[in-house]
C-alpha atoms as a PDB file:
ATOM      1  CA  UNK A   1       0.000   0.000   0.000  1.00  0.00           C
ATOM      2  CA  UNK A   2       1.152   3.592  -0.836  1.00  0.00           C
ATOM      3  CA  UNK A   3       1.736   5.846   1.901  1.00  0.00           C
ATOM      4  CA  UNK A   4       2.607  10.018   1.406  1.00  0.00           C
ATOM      5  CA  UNK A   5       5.184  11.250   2.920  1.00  0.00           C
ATOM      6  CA  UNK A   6       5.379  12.576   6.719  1.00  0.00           C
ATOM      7  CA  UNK A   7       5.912  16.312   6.243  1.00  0.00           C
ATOM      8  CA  UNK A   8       7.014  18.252   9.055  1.00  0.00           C
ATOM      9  CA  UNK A   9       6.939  21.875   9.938  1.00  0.00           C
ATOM     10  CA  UNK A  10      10.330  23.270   9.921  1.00  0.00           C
ATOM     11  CA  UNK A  11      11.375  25.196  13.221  1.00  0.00           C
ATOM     12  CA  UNK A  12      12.073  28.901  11.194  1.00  0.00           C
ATOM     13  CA  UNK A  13      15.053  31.242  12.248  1.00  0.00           C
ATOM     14  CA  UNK A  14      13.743  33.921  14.524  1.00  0.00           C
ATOM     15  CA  UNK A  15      10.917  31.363  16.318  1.00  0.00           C
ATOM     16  CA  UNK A  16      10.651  29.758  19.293  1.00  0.00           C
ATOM     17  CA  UNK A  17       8.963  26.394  19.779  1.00  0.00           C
ATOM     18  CA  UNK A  18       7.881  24.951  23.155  1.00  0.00           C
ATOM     19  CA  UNK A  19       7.860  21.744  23.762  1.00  0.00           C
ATOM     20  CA  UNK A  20       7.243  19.011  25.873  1.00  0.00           C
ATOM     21  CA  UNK A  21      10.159  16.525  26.540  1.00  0.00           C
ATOM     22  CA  UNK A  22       7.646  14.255  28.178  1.00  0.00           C
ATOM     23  CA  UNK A  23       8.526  12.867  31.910  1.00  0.00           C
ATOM     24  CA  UNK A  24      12.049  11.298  31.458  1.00  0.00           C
ATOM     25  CA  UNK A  25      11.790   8.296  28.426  1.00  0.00           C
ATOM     26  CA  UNK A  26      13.244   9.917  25.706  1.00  0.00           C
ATOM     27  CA  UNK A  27      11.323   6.984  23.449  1.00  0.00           C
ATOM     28  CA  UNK A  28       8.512   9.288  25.111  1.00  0.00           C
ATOM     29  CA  UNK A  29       9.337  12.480  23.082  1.00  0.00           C
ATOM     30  CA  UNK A  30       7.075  13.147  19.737  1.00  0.00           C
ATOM     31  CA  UNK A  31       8.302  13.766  15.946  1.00  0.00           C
ATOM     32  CA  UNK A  32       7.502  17.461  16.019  1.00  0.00           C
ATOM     33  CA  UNK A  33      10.111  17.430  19.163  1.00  0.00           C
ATOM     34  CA  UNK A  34      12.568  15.748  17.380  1.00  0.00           C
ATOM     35  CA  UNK A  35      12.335  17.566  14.644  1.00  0.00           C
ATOM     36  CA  UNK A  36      12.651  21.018  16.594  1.00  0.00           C
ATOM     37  CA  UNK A  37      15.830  19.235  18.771  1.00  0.00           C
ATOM     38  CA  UNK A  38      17.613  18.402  14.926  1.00  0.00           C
ATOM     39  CA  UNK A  39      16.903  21.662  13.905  1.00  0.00           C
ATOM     40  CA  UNK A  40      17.354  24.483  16.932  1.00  0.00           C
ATOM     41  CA  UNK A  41      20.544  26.632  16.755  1.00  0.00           C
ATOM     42  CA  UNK A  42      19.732  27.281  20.835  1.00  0.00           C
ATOM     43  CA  UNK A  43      17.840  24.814  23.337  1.00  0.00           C
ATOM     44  CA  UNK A  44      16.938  26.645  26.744  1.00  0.00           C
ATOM     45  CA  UNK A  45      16.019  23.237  28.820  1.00  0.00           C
ATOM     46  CA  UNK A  46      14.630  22.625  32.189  1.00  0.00           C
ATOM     47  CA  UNK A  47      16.099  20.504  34.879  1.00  0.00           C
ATOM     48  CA  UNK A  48      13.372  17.738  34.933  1.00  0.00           C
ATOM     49  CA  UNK A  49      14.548  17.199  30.845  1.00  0.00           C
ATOM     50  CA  UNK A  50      16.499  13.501  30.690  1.00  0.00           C
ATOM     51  CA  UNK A  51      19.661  13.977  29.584  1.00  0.00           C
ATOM     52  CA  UNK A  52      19.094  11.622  26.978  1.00  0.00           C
ATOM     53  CA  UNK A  53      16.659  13.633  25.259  1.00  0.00           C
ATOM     54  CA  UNK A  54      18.742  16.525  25.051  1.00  0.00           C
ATOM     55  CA  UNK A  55      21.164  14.393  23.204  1.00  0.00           C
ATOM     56  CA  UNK A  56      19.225  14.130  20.434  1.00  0.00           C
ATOM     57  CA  UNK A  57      19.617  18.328  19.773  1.00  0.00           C
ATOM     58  CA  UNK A  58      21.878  19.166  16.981  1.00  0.00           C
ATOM     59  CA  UNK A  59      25.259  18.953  18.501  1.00  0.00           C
ATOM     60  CA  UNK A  60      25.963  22.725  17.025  1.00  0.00           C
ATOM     61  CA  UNK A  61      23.254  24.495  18.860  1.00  0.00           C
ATOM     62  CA  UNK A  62      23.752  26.544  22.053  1.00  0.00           C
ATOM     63  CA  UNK A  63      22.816  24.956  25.283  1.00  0.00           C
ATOM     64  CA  UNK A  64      21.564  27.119  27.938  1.00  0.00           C
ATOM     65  CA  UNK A  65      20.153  25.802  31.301  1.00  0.00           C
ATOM     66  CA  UNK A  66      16.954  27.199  33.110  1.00  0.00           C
ATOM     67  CA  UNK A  67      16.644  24.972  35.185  1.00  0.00           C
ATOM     68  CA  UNK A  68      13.883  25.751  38.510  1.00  0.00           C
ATOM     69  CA  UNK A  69      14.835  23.018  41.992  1.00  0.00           C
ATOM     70  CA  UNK A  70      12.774  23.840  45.111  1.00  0.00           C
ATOM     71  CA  UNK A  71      15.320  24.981  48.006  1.00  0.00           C
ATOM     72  CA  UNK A  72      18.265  26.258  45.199  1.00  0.00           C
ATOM     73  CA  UNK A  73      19.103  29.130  43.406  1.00  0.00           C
ATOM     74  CA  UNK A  74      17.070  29.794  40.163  1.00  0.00           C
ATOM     75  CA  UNK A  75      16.832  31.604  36.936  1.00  0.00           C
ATOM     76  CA  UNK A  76      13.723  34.072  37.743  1.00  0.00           C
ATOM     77  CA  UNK A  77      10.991  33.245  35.076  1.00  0.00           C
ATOM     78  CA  UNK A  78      11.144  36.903  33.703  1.00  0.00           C
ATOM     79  CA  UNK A  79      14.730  35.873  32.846  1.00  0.00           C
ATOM     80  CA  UNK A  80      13.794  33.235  31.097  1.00  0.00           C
ATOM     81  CA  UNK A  81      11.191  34.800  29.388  1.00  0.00           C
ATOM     82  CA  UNK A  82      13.667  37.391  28.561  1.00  0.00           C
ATOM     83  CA  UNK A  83      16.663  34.940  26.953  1.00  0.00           C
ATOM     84  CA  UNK A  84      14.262  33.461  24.875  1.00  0.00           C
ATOM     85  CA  UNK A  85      12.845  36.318  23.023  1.00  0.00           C
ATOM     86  CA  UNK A  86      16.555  37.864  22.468  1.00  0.00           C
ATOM     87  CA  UNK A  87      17.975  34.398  21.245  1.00  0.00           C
ATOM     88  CA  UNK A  88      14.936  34.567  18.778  1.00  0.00           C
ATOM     89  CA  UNK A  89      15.927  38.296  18.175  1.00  0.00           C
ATOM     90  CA  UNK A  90      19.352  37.382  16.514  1.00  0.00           C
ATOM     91  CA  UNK A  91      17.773  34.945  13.952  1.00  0.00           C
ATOM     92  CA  UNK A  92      17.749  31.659  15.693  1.00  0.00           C
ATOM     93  CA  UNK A  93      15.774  28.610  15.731  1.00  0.00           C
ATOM     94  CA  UNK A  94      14.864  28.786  19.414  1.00  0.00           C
ATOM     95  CA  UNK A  95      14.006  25.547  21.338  1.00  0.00           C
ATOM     96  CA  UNK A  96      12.378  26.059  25.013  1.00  0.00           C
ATOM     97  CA  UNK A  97      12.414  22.740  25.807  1.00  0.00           C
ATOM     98  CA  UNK A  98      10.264  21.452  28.950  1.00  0.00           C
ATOM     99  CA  UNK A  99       9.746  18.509  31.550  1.00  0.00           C
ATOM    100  CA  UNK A 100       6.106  16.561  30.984  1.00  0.00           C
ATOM    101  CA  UNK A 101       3.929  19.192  28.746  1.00  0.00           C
ATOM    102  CA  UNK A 102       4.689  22.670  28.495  1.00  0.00           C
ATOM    103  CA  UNK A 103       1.271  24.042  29.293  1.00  0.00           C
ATOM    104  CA  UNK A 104       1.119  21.389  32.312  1.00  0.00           C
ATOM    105  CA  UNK A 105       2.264  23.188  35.360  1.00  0.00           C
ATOM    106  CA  UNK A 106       5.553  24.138  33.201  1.00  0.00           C
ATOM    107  CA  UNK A 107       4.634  27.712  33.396  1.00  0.00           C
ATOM    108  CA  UNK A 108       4.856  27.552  29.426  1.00  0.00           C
ATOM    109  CA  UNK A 109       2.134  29.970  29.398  1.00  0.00           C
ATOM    110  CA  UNK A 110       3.486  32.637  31.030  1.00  0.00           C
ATOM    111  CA  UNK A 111       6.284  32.493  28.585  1.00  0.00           C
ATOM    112  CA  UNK A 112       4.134  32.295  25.513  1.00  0.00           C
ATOM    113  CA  UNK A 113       2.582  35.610  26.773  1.00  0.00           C
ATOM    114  CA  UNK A 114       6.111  37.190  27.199  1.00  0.00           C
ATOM    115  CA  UNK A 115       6.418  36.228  23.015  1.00  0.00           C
ATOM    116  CA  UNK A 116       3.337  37.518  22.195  1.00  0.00           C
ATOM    117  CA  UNK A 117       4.150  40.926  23.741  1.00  0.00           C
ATOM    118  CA  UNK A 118       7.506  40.915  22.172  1.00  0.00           C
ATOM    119  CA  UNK A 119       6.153  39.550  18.495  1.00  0.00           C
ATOM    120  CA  UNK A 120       7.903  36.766  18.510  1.00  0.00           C
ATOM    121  CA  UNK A 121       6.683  33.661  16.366  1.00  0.00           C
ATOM    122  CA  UNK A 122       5.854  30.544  18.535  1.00  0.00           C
ATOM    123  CA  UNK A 123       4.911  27.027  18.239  1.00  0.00           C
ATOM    124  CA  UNK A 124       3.775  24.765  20.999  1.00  0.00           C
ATOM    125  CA  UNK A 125       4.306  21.037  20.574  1.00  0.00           C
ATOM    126  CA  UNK A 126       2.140  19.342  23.617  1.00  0.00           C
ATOM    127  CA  UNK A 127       4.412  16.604  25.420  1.00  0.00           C
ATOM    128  CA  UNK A 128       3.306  13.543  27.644  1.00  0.00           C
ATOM    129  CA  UNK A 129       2.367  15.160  31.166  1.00  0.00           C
ATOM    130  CA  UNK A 130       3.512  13.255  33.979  1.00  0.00           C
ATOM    131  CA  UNK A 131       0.586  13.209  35.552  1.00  0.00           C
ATOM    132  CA  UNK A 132      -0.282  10.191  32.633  1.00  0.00           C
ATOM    133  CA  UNK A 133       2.865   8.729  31.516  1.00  0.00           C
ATOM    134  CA  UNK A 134       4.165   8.703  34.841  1.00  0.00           C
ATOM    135  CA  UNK A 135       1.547   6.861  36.279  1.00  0.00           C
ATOM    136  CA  UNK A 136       1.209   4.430  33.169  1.00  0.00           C
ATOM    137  CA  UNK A 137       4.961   3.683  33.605  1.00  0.00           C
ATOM    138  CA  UNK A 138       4.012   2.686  37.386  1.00  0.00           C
ATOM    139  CA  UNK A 139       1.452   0.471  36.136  1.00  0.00           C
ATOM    140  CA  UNK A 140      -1.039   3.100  37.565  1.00  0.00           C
ATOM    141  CA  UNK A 141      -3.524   4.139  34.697  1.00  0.00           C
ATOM    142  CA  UNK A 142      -5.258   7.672  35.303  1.00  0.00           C
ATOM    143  CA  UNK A 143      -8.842   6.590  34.656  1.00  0.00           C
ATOM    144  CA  UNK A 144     -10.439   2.862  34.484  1.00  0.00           C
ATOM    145  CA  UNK A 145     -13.694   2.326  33.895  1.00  0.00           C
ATOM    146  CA  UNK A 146     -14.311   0.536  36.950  1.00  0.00           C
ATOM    147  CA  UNK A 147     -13.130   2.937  39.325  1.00  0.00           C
ATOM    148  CA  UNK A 148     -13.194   6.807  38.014  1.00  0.00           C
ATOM    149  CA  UNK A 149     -14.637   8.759  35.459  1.00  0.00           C
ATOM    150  CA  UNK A 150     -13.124  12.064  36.715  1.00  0.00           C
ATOM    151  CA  UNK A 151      -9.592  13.046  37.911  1.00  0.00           C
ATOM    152  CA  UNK A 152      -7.675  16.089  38.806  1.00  0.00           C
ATOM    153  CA  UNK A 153      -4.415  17.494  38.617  1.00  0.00           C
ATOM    154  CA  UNK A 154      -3.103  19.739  41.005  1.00  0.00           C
ATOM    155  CA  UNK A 155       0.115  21.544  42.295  1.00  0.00           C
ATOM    156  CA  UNK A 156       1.752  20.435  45.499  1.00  0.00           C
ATOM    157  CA  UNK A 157       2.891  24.065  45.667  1.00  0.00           C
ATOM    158  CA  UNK A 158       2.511  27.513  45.021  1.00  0.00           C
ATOM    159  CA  UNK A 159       4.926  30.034  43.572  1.00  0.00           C
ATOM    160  CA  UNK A 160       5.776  30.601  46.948  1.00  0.00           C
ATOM    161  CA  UNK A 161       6.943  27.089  47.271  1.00  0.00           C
ATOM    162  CA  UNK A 162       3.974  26.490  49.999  1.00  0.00           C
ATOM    163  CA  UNK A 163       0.853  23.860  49.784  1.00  0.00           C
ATOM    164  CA  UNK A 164      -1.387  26.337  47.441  1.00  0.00           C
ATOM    165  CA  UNK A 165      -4.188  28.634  49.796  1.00  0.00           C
ATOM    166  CA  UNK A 166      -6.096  28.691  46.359  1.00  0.00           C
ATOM    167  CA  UNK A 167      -7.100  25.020  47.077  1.00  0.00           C
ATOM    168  CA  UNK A 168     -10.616  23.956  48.424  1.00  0.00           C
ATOM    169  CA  UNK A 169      -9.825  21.212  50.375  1.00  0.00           C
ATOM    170  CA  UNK A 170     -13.234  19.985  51.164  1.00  0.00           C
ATOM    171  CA  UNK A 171     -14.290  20.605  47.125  1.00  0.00           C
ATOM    172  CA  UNK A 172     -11.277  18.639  45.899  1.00  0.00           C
ATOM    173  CA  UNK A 173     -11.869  15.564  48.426  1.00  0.00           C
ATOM    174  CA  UNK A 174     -15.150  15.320  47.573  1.00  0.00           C
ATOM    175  CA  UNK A 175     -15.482  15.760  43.534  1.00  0.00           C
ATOM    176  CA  UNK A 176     -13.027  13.454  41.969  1.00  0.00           C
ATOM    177  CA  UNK A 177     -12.370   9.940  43.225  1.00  0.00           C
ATOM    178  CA  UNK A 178      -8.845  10.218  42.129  1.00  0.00           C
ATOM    179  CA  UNK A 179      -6.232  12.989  42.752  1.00  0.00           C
ATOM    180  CA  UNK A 180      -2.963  13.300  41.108  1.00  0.00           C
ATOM    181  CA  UNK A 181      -0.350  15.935  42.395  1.00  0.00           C
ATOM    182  CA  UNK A 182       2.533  17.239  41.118  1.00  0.00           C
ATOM    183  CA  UNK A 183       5.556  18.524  43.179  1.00  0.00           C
ATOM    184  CA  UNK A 184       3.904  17.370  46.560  1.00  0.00           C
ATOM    185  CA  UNK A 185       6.542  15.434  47.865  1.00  0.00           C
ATOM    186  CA  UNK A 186       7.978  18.193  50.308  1.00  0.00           C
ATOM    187  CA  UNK A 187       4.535  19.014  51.386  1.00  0.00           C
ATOM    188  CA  UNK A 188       3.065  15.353  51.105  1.00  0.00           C
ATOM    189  CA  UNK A 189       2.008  14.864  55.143  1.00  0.00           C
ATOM    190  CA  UNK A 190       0.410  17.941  54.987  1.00  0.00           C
ATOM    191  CA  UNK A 191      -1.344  17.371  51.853  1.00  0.00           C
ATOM    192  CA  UNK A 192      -2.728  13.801  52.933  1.00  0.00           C
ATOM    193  CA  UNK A 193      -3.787  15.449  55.875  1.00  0.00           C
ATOM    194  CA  UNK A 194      -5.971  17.921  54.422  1.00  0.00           C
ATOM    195  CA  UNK A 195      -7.362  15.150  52.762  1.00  0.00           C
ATOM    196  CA  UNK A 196      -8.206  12.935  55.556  1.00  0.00           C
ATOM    197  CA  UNK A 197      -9.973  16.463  56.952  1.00  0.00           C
ATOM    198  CA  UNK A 198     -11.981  16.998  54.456  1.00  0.00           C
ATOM    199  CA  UNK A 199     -13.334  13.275  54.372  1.00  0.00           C
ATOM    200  CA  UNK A 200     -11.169  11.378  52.382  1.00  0.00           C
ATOM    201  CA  UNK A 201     -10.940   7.654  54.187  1.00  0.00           C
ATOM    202  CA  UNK A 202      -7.102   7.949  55.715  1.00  0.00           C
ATOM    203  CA  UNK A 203      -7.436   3.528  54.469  1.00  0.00           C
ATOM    204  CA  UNK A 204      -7.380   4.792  51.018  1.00  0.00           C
ATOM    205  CA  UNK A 205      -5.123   3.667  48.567  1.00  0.00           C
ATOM    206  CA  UNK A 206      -1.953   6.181  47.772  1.00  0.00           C
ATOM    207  CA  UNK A 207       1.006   5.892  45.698  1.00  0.00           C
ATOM    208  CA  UNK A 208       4.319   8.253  45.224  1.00  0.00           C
ATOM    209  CA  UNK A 209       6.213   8.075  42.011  1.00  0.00           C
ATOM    210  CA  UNK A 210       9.928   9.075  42.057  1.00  0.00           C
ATOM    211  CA  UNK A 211      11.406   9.808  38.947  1.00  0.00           C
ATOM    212  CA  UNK A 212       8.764   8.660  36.472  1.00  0.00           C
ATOM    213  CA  UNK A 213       9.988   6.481  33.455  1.00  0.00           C
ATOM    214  CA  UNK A 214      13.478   6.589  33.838  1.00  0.00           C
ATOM    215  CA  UNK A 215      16.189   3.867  35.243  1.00  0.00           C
ATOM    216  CA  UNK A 216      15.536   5.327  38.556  1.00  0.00           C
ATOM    217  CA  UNK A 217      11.934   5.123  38.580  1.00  0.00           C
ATOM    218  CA  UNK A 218      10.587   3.931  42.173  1.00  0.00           C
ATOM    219  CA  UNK A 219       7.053   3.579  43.423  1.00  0.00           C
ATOM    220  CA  UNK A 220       5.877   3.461  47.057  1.00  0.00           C
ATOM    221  CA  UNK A 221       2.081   2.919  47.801  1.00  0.00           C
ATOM    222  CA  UNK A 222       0.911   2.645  51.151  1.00  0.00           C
ATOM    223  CA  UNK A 223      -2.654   4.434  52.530  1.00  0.00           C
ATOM    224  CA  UNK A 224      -3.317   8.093  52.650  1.00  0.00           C
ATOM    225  CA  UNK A 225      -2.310   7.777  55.885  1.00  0.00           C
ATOM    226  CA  UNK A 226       1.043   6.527  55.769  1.00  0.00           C
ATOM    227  CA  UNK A 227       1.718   7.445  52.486  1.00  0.00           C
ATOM    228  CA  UNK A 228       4.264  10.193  53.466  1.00  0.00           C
ATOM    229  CA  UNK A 229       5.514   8.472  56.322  1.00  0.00           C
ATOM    230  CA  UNK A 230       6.338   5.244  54.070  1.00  0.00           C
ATOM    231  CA  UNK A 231       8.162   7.647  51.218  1.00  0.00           C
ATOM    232  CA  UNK A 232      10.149   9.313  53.793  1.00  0.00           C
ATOM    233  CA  UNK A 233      11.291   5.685  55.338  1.00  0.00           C
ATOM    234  CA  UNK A 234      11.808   4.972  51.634  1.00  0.00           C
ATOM    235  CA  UNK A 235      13.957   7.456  50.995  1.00  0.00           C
ATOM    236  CA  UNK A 236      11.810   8.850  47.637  1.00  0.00           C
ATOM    237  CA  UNK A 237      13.624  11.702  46.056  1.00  0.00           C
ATOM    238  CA  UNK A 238      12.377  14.388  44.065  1.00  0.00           C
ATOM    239  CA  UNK A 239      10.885  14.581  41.279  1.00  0.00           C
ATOM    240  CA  UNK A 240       8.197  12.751  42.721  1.00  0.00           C
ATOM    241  CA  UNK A 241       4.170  12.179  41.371  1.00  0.00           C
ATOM    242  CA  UNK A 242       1.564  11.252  44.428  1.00  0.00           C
ATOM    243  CA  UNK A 243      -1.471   9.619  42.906  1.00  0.00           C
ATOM    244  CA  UNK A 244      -4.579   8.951  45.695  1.00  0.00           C
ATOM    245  CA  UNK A 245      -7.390   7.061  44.784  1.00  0.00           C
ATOM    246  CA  UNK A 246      -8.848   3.312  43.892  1.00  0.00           C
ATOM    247  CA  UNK A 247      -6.543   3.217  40.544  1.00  0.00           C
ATOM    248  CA  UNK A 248      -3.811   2.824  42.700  1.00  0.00           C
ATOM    249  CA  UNK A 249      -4.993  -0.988  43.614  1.00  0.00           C
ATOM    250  CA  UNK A 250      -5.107  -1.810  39.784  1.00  0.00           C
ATOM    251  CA  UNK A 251      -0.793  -1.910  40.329  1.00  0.00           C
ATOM    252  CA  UNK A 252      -0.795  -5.298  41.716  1.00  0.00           C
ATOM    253  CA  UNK A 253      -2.090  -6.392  38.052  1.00  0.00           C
ATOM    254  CA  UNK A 254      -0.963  -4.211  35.837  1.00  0.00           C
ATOM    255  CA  UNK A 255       2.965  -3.259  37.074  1.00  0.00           C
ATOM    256  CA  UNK A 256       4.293  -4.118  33.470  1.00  0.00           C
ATOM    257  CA  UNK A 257       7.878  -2.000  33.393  1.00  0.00           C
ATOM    258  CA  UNK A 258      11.005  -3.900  34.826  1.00  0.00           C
ATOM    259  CA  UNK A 259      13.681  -1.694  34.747  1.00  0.00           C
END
């Protein structure tokens, strides 16, 4: 049978693409971010990017870290912002490239705004959030039939670095069966306890995901109320994912990966 061609967009001199490098598997990553790795002159990466993917880039372009750790110095977002629009300013093919999915918690909005105040020409090429892939490479899926038909993401943290104010606790216990957070390790006994406050059983099922589809990938479930307790005796290290809900059980059945 005849196929046509795949035909790519090319990444132009003078643009900036963002794009999601998915959570850690670089076999993760999709063609329109391989193409814009082959073809950038500069990549501005994150520190939750696998090294992996970023070798892949064209070995000529520019590498610039903007990298954002809880607890250590940081570029300032309106930095970032900043580099990106005057790399694109001397003609280059500008890659932002991002952990999970740009628009995801990535703050890849914020710097799409700063390019459409400046005038500069962007693409956005969605990645694999975490918040999925991570949890299907713990054998975790996000929804099943049997257990959930709604689930929410949501921030272990503010900007401040603190468990968000802007959450309703009791809303969020009580609307979606299962809860995924991102960034929650730091904050995870609190978190589990404004859970079990607002109603959630503390005999529920809970799982924390440390470094999601890589070689050091480890999972720890336990109940909501151990859950942070267990991770701590485990030793979990950030990045981490903490899923809560009946999904979690579905492991025991469906924990394909052996690494």
């Amino acid at each position: 049978m005849n196929t046509l061609p795949l035909t790519l967009p090319d990444l132009q001199p003078g643009h900036v693409w963002l794009v999601g490098a998915g959570p850690g598997d670089p076999g993760l990553i999709s063609l329109l971010a391989l193409q814009a790795l082959r073809q950038a002159d500069a990549v501005v990466y994150d520190a939750l990017v696998d090294p992996r993917v970023l070798d892949l880039a064209n070995p000529l372009a520019s590498r610039h870290f903007a990298g954002k750790r809880g607890g250590k110095p940081s570029p300032r977002q309106p930095d970032i912002s900043d580099q990106l629009i005057q790399l694109a300013g001397r003609g280059l093919r500008v890659l932002r490239l991002k952990g999970g999915d740009p628009f995801v918690f990535g703050r890849g909005a914020e710097e799409a705004m700063a390019l459409v105040a400046a005038g500069v020409p962007f693409r956005v090429v969605p990645g694999i959030t975490s918040g999925v892939g991570g949890l299907a490479y713990a054998g975790i899926p996000a929804t099943s039939r049997e257990t959930n038909s709604a689930i929410a993401f949501v921030t272990g943290h503010d900007s401040s670095g603190e468990v968000p104010d802007s959450v309703d606790w009791p809303a969020l216990a009580k609307a979606v069966p299962v809860i995924v957070f991102y960034m929650a390790l730091k904050h995870l006994d609190r978190i589990a306890g404004q859970l079990i406050a607002a109603g959630r059983s503390p005999e529920e099922s809970a799982a924390v995901i440390s470094k999601a589809s890589t070689a050091e990938q480890r999972v720890v479930t336990a109940t909501l109320g151990r859950i942070a307790a267990e991770a701590v005796a485990a030793a979990i290290e950030p990045p981490a994912l903490v899923v809560v809900g009946p999904v979690v059980d579905l492991r025991k059945h469906l924990n394909w990966l052996t690494l």
